[in-house]
N, C-alpha and C. Protein backbone atom coordinates (compact mmCIF):
# COMPACT_ATOMS: atom_id res chain seq x y z
N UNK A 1 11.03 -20.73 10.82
CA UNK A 1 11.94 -19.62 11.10
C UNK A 1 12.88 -19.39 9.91
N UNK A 2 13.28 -20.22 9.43
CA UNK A 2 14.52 -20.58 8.41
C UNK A 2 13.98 -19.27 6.81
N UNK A 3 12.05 -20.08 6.81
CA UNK A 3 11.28 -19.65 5.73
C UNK A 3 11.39 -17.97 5.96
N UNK A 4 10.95 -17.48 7.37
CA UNK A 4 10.91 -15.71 7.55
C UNK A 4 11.98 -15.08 7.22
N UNK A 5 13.26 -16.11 7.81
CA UNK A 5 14.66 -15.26 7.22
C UNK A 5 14.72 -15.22 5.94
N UNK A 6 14.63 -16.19 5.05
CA UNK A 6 14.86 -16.11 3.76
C UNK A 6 13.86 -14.94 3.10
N UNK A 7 12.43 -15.37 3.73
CA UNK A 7 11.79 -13.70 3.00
C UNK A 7 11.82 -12.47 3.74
N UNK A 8 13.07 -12.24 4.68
CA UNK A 8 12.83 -10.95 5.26
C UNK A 8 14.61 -10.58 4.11
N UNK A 9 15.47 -11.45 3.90
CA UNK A 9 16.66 -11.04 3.20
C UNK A 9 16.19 -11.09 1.87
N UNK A 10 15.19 -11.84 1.38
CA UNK A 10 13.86 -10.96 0.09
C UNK A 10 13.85 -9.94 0.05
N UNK A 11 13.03 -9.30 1.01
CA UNK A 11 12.51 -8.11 0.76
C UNK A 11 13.75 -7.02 0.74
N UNK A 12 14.66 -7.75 1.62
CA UNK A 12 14.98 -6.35 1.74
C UNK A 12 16.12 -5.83 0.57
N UNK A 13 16.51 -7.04 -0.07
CA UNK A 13 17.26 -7.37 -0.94
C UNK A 13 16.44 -6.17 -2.63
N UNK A 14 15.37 -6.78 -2.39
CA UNK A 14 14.38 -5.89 -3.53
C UNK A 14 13.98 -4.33 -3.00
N UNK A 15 13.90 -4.20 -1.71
CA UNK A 15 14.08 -2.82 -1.68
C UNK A 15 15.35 -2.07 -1.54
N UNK A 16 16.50 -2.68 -1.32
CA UNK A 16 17.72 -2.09 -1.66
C UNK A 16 17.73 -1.76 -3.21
N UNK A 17 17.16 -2.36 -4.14
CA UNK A 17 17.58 -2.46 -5.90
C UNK A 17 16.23 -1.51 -6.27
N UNK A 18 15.24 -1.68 -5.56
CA UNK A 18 14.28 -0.81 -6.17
C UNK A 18 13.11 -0.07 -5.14
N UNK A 19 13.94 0.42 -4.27
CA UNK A 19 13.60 1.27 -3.42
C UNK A 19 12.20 2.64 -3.97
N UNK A 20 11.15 1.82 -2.89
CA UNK A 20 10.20 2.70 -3.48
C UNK A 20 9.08 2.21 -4.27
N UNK A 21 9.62 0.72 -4.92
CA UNK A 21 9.11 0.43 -5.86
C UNK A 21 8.28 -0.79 -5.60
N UNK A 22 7.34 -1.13 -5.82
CA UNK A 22 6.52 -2.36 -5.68
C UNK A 22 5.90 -3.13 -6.46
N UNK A 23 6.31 -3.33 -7.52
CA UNK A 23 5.78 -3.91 -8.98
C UNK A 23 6.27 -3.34 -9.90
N UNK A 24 6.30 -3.80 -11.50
CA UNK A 24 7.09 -3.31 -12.59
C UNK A 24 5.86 -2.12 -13.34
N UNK A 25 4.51 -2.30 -12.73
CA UNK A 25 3.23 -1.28 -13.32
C UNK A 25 4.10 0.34 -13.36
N UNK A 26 3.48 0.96 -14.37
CA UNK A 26 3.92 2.22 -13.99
C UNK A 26 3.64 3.41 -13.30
N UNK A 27 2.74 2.84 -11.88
CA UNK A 27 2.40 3.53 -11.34
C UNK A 27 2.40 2.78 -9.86
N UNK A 28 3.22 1.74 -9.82
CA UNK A 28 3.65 0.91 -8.90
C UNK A 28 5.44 1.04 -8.34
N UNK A 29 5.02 2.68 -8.04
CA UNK A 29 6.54 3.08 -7.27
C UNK A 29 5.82 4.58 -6.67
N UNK A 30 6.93 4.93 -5.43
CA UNK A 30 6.55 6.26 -4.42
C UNK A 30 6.24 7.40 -5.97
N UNK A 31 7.74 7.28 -6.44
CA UNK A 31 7.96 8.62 -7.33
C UNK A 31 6.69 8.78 -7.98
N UNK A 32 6.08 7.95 -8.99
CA UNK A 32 5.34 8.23 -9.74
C UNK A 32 3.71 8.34 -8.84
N UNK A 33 3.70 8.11 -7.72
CA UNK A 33 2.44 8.54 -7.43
C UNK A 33 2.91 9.96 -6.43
N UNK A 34 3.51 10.16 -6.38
CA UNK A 34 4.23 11.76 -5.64
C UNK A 34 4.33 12.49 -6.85
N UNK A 35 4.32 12.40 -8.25
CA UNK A 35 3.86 12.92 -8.98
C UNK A 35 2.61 13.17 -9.50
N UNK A 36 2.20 12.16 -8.74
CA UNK A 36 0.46 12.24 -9.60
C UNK A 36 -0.32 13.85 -8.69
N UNK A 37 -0.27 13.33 -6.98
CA UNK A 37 -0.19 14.24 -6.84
C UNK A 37 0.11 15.62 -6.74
N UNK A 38 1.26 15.59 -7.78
CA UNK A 38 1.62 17.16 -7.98
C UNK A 38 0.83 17.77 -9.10
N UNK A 39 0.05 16.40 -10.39
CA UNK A 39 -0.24 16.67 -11.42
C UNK A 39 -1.88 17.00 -10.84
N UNK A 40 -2.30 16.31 -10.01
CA UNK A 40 -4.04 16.75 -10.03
C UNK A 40 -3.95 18.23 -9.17
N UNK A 41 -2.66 18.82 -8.85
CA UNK A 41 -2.68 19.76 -7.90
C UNK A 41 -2.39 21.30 -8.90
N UNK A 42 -2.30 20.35 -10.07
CA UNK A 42 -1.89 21.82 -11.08
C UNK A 42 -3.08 21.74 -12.42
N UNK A 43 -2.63 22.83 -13.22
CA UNK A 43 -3.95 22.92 -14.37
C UNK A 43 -2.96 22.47 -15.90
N UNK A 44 -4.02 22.11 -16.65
CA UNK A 44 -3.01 22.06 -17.88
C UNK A 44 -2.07 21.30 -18.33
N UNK A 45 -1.31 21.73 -19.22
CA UNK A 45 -0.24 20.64 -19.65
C UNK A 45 1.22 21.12 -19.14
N UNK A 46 1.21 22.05 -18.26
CA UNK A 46 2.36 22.41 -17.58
C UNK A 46 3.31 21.86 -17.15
N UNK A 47 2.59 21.06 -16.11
CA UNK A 47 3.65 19.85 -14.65
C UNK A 47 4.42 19.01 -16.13
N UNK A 48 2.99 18.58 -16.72
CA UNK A 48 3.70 17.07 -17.46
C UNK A 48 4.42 17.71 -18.66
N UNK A 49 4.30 18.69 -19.01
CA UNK A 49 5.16 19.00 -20.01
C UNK A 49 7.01 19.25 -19.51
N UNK A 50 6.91 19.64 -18.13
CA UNK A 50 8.19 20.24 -17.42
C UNK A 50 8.66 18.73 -17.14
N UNK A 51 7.59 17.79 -16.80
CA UNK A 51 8.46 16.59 -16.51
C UNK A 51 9.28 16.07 -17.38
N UNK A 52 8.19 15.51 -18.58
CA UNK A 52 8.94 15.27 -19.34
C UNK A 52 10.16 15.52 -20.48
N UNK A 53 10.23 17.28 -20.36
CA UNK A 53 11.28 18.07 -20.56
C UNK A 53 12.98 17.29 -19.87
N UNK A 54 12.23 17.25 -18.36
CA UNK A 54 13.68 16.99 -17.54
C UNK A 54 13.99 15.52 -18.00
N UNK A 55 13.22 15.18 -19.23
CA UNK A 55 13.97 13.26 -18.80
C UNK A 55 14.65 13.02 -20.72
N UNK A 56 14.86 14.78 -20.98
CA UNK A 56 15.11 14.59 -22.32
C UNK A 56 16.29 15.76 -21.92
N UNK A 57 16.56 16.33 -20.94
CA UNK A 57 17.93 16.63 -20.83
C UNK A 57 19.29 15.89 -20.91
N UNK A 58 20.24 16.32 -21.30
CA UNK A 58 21.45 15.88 -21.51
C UNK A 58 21.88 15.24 -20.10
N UNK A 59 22.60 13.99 -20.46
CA UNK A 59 23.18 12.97 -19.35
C UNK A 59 22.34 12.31 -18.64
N UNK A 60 22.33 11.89 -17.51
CA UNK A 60 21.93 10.42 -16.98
C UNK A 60 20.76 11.02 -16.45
N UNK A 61 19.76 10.13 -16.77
CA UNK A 61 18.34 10.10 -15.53
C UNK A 61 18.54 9.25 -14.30
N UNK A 62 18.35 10.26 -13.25
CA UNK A 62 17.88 9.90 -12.34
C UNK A 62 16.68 8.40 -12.19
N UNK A 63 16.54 7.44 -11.27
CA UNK A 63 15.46 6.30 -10.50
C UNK A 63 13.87 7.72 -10.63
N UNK A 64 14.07 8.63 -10.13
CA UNK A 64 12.92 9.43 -9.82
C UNK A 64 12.32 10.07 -10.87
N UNK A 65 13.20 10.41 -11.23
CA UNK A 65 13.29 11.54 -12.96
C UNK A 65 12.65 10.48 -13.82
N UNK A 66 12.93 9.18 -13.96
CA UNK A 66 12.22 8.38 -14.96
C UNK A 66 10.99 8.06 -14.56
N UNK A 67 11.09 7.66 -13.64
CA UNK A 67 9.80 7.24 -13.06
C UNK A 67 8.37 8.38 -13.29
N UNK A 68 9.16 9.72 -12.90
CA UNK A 68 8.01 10.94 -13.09
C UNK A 68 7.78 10.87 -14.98
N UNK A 69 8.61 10.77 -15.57
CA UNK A 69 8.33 10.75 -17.00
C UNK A 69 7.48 10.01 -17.49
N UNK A 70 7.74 8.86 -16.81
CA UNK A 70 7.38 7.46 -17.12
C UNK A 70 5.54 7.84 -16.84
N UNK A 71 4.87 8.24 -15.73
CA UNK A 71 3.74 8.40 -15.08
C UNK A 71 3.15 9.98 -15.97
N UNK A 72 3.49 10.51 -16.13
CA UNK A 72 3.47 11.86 -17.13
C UNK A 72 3.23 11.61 -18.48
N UNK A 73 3.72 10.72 -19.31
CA UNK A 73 3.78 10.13 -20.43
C UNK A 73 2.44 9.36 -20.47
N UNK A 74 2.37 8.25 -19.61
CA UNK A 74 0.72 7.87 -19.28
C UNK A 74 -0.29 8.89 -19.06
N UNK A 75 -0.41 9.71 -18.50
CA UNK A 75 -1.21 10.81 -18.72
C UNK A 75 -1.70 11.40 -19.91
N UNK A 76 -0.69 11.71 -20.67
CA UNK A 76 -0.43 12.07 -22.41
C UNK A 76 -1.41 10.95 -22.97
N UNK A 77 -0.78 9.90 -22.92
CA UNK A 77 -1.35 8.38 -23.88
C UNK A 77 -3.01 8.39 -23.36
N UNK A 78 -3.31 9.01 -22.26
CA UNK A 78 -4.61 9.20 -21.41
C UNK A 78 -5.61 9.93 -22.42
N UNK A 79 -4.82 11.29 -22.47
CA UNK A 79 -5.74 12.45 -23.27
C UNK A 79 -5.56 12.09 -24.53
N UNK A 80 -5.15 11.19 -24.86
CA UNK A 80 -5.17 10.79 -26.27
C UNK A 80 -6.01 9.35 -26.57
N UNK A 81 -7.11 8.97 -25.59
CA UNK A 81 -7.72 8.42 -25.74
C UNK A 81 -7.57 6.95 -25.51
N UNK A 82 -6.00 6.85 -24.72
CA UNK A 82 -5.57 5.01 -25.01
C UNK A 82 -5.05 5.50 -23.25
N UNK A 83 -5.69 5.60 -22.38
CA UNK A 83 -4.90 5.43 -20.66
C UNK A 83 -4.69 4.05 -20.70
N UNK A 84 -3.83 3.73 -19.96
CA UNK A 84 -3.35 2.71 -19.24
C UNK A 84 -4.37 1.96 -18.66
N UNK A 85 -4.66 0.94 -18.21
CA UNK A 85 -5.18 0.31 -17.02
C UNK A 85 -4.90 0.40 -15.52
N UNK A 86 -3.78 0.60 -15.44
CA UNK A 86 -3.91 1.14 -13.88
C UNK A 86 -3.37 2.34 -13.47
N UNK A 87 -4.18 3.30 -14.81
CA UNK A 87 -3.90 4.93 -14.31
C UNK A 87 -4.67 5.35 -13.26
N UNK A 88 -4.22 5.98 -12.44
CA UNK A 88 -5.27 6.14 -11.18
C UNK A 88 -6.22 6.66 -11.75
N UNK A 89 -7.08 6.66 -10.60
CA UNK A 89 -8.88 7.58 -10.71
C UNK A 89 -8.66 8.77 -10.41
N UNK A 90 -7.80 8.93 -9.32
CA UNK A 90 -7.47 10.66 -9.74
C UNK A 90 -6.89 11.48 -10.62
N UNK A 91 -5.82 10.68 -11.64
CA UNK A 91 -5.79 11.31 -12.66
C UNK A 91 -6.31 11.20 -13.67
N UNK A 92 -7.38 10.09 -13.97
CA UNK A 92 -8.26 9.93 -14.75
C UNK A 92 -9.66 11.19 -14.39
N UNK A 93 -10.49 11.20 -13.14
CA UNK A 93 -10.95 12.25 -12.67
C UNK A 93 -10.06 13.65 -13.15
N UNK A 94 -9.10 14.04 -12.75
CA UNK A 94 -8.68 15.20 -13.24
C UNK A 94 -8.26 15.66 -14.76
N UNK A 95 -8.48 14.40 -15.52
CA UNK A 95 -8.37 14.90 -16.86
C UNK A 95 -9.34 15.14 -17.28
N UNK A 96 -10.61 14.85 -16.59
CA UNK A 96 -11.97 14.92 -17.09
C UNK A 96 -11.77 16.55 -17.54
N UNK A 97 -11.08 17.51 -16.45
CA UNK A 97 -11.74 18.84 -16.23
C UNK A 97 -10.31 19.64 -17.07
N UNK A 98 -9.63 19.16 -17.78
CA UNK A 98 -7.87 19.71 -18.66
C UNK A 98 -8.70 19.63 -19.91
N UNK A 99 -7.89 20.91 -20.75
CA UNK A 99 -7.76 20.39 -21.60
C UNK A 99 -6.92 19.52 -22.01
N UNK A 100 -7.55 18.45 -22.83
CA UNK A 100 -7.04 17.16 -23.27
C UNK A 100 -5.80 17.56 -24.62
N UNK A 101 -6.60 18.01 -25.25
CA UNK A 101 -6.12 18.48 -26.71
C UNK A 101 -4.19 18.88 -26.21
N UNK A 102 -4.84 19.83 -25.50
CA UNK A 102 -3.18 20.58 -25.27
C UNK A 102 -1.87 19.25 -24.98
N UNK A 103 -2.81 18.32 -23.76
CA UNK A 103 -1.97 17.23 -23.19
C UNK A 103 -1.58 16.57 -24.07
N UNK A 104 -2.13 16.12 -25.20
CA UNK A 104 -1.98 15.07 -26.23
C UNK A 104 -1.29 15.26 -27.56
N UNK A 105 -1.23 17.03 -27.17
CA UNK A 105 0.14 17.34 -28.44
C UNK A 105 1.22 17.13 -27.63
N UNK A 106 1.72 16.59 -26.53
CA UNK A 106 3.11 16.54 -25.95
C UNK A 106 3.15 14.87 -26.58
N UNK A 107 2.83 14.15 -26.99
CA UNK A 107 2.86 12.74 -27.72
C UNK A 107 4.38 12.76 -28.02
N UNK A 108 4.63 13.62 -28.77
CA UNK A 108 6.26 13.41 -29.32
C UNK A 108 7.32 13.63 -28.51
N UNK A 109 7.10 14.32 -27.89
CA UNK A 109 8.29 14.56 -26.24
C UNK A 109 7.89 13.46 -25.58
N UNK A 110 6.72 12.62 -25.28
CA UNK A 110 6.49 11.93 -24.04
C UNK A 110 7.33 10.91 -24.99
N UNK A 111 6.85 10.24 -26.63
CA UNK A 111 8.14 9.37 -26.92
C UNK A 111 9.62 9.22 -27.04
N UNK A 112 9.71 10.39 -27.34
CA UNK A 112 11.22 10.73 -26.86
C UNK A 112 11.56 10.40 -25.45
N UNK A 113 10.76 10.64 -24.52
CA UNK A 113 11.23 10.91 -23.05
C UNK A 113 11.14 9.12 -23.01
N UNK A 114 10.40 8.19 -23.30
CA UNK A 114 10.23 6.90 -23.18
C UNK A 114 11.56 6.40 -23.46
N UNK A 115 12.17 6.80 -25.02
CA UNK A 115 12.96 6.16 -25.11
C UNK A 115 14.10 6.28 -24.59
N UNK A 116 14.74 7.34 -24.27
CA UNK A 116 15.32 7.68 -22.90
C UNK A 116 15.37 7.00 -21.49
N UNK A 117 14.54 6.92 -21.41
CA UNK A 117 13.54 6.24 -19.81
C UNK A 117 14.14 4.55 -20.14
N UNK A 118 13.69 4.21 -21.29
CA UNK A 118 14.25 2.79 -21.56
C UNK A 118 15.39 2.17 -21.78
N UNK A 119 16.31 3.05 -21.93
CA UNK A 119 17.55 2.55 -22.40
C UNK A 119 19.04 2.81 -21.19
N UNK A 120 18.90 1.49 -20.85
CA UNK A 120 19.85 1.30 -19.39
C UNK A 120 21.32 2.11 -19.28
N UNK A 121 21.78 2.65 -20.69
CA UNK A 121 23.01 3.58 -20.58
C UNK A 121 22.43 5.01 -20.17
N UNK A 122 21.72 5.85 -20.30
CA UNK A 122 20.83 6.98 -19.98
C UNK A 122 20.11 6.61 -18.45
N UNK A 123 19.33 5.71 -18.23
CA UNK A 123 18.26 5.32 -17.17
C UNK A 123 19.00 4.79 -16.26
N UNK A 124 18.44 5.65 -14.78
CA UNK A 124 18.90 4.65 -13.78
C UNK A 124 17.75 3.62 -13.38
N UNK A 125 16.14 4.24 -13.93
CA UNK A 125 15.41 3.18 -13.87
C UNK A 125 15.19 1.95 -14.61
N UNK A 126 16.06 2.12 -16.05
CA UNK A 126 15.86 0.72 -16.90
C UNK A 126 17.24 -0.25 -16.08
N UNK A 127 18.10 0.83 -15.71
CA UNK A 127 19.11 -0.39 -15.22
C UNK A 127 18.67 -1.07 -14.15
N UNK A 128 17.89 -0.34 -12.97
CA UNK A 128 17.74 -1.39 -12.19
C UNK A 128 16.66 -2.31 -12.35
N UNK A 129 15.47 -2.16 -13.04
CA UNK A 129 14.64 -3.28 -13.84
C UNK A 129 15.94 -4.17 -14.31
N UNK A 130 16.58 -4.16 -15.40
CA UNK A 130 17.23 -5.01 -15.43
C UNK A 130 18.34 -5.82 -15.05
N UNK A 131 18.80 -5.04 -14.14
CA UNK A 131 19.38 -6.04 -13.02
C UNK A 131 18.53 -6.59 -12.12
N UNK A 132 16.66 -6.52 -11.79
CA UNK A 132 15.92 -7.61 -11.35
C UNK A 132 15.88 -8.40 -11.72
N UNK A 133 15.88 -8.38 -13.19
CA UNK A 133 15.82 -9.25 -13.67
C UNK A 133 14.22 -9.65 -14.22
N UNK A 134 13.16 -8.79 -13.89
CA UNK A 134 12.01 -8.50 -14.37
C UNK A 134 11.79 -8.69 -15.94
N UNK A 135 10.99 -9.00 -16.41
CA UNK A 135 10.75 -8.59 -17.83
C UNK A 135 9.74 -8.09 -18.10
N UNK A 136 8.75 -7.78 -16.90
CA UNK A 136 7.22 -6.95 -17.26
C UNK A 136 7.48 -6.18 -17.65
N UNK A 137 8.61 -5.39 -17.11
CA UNK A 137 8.89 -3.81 -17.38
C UNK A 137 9.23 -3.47 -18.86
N UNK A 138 10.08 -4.33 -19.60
CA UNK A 138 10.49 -3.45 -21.05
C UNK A 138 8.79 -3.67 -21.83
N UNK A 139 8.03 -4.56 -21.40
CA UNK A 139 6.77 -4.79 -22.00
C UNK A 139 5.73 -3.87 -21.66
N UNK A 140 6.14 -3.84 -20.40
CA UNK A 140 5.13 -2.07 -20.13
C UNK A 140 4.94 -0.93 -21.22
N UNK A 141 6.52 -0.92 -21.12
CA UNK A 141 7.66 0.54 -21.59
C UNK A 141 7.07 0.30 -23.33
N UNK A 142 7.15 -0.75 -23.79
CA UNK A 142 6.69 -1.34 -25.42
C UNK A 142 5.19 -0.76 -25.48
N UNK A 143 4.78 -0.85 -24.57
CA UNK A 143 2.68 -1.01 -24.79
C UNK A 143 2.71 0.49 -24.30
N UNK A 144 2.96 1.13 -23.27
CA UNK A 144 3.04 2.96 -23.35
C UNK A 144 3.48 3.24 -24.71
N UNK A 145 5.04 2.87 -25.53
CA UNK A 145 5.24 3.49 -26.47
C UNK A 145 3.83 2.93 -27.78
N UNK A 146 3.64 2.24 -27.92
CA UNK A 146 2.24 2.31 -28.68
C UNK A 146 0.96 2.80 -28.54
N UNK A 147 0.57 3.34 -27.28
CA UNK A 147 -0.44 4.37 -27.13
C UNK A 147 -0.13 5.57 -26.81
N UNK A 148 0.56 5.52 -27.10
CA UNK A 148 1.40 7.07 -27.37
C UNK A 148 1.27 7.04 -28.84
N UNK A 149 1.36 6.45 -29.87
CA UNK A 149 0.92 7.03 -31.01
C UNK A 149 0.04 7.24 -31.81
């Protein structure tokens, strides 16, 4: 009994700090797969270009706002020939049928938008990675920014 309490004030402890979220992967949170489906639901480099627009606006990102950048940016690093490992099959399937070319000139906004995304005074998603206390995550965030170039 003692063991359930301690992992039920676990969990809930980790979904208070990262609500939504279930691993440091970048495609291991609600936001970024509520984006995916917005991205196989549109044509082009549109969605991901508008995303990652919003995570290079002035003042603080949003937990959601990074997260969509964050999953948008993988897409990019996708059509540029270096996807991720656990980019979904549906957006791997739906890039089959984009042009790629178009997606893969956003490279320089999606790094911009990374470094943004990474840096805990701007991010509300790097701060709460690092108040988990996680370290997969800045290593993620390191290995996206290198297939991105």
């Amino acid at each position: 009994m003692k063991r359930l309490l301690l992992l039920l004030g676990t969990l809930l402890t980790c979904s208070i700090c990262l609500a939504g979220a279930w691993g440091p992967g970048n495609f291991d949170n609600d936001d970024a797969l509520d984006w995916a489906g917005q991205c196989v639901a549109s044509k082009g480099a549109s969605v991901i270009a508008a995303t990652l627009q919003s995570a290079l606006q002035a003042g603080a990102i949003e937990a959601p706002d990074g997260a969509m950048a964050i999953a948008a940016a993988e897409v990019v690093a996708a059509a540029k020939g270096k996807p991720g490992k656990a980019l979904p099959r549906v957006l791997r399937d739906w890039l089959e049928r984009q042009p790629k070319a178009d997606i893969a000139r956003l490279a320089p906004i999606a790094r911009k938008a990374i470094v943004r995304v990474k840096d805990p005074q701007l991010s509300e998603v790097a701060q709460l990675w690092r108040e988990s206390g996680d370290k997969q995550w800045p290593n993620m965030m390191a290995e996206l920014e290198i297939r991105l170039r």
